[in-house]
C-alpha atoms as a PDB file:
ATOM      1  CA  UNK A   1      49.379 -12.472 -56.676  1.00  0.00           C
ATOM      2  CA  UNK A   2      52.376 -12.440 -58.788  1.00  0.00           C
ATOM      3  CA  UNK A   3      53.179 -15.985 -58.419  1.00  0.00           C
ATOM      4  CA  UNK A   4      49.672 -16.664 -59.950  1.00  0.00           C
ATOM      5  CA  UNK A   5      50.785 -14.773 -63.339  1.00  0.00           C
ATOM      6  CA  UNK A   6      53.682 -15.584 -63.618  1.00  0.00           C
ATOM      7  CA  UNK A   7      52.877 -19.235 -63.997  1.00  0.00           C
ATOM      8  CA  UNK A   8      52.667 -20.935 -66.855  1.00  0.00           C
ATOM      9  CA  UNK A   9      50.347 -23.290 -67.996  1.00  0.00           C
ATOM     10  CA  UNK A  10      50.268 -26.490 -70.515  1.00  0.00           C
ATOM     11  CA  UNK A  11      47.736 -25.963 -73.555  1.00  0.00           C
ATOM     12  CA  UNK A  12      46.700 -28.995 -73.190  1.00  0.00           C
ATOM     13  CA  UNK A  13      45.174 -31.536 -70.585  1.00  0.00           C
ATOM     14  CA  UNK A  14      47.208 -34.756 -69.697  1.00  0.00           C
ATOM     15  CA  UNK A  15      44.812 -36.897 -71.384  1.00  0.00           C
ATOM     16  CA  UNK A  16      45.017 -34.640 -74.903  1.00  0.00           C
ATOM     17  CA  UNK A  17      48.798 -35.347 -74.483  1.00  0.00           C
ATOM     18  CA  UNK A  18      47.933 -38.948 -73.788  1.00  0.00           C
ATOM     19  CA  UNK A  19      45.431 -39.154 -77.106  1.00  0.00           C
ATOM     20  CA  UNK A  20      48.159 -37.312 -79.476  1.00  0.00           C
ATOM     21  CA  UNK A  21      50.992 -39.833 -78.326  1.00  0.00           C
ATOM     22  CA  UNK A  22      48.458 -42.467 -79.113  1.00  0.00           C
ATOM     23  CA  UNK A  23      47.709 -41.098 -82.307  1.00  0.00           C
ATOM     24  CA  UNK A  24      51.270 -40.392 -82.977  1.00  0.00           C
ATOM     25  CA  UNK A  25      51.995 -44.255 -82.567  1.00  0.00           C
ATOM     26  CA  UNK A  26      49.613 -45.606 -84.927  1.00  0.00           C
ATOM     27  CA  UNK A  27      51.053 -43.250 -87.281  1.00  0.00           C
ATOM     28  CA  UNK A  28      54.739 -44.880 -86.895  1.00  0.00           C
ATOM     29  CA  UNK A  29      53.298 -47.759 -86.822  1.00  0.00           C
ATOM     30  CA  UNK A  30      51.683 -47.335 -90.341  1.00  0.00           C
ATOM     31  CA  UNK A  31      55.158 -46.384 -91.848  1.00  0.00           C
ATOM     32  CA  UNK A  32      56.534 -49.340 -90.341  1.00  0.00           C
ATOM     33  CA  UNK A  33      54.085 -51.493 -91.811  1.00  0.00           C
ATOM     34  CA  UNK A  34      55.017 -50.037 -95.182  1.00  0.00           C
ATOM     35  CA  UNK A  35      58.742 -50.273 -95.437  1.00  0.00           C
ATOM     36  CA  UNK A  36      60.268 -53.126 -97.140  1.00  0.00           C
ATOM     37  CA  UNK A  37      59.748 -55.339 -99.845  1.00  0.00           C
ATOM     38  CA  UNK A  38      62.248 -54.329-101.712  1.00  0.00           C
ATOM     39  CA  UNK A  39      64.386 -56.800-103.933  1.00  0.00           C
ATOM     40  CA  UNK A  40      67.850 -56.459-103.996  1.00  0.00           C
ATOM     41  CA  UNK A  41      68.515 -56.967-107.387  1.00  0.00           C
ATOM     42  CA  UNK A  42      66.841 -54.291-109.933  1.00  0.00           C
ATOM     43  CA  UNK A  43      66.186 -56.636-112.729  1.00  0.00           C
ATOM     44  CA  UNK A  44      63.958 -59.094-110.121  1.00  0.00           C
ATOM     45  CA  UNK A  45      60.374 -58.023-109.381  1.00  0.00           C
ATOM     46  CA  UNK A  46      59.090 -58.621-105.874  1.00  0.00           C
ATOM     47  CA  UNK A  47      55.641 -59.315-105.401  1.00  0.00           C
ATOM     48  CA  UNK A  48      55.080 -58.507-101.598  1.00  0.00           C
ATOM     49  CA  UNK A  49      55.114 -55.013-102.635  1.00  0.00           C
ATOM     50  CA  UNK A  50      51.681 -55.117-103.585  1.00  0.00           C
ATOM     51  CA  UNK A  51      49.879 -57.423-100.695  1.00  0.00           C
ATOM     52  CA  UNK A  52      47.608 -55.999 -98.540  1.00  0.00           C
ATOM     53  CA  UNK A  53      49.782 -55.329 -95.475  1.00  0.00           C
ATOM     54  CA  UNK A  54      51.263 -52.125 -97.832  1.00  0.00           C
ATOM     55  CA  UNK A  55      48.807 -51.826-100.038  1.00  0.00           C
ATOM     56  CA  UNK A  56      45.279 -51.513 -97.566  1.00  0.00           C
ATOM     57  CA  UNK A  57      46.455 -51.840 -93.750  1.00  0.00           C
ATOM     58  CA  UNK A  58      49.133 -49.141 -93.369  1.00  0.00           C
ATOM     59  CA  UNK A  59      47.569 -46.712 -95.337  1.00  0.00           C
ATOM     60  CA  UNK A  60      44.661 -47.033 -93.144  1.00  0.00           C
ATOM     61  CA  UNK A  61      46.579 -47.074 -90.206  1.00  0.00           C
ATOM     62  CA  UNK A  62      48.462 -44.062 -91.214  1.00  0.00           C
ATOM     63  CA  UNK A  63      44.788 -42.133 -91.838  1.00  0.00           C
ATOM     64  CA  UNK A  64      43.489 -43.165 -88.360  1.00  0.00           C
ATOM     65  CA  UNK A  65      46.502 -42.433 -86.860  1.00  0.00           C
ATOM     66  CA  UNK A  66      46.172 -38.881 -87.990  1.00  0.00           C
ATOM     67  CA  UNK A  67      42.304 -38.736 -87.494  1.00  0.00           C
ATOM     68  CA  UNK A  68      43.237 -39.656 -83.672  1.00  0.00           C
ATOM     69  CA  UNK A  69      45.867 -36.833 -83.660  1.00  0.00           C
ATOM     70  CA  UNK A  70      43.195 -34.114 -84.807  1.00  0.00           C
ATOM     71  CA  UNK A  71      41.147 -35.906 -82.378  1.00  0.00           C
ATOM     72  CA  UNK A  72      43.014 -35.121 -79.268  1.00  0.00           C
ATOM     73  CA  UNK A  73      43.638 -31.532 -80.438  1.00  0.00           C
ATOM     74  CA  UNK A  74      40.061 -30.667 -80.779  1.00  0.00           C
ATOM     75  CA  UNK A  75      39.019 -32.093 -77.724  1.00  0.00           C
ATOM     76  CA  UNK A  76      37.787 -29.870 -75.102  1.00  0.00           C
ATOM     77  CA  UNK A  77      38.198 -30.555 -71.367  1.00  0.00           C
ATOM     78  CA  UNK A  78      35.626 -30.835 -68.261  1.00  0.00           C
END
């Protein structure tokens, strides 16, 4: 009986765990996507900062990524 108490147990599922890591990756990846673009010299403008890679996709990315996180913490197992 005291084996039985005296073990621990996750606070999550394997598949929340799963979900979160997921979640967690499409939120790297989103960073990823918006690095760079940055011109070496200070006085020269680069225009790739603003194209839609930075500017739409890894913002969105980033958002989902964390909508996917709050996902797998809310979700309730069978």
């Amino acid at each position: 009986m005291k084996d039985k108490e005296n073990k621990k147990e996750f606070l999550f599922e394997s598949q929340n765990y799963k979900i979160l890591g997921v979640g967690l990756a499409v939120i790297a990846l989103g960073f990823l996507l918006m690095s760079g673009g940055g011109s070496q010299d200070p006085k020269i403008f680069n225009e790739s900062v603003f194209n839609f890679q930075r500017i739409r996709l890894a913002p969105t990315l980033v958002l989902v990524g964390f909508g996917i996180t709050v996902y797998s913490i809310l979700k309730k197992t069978k």
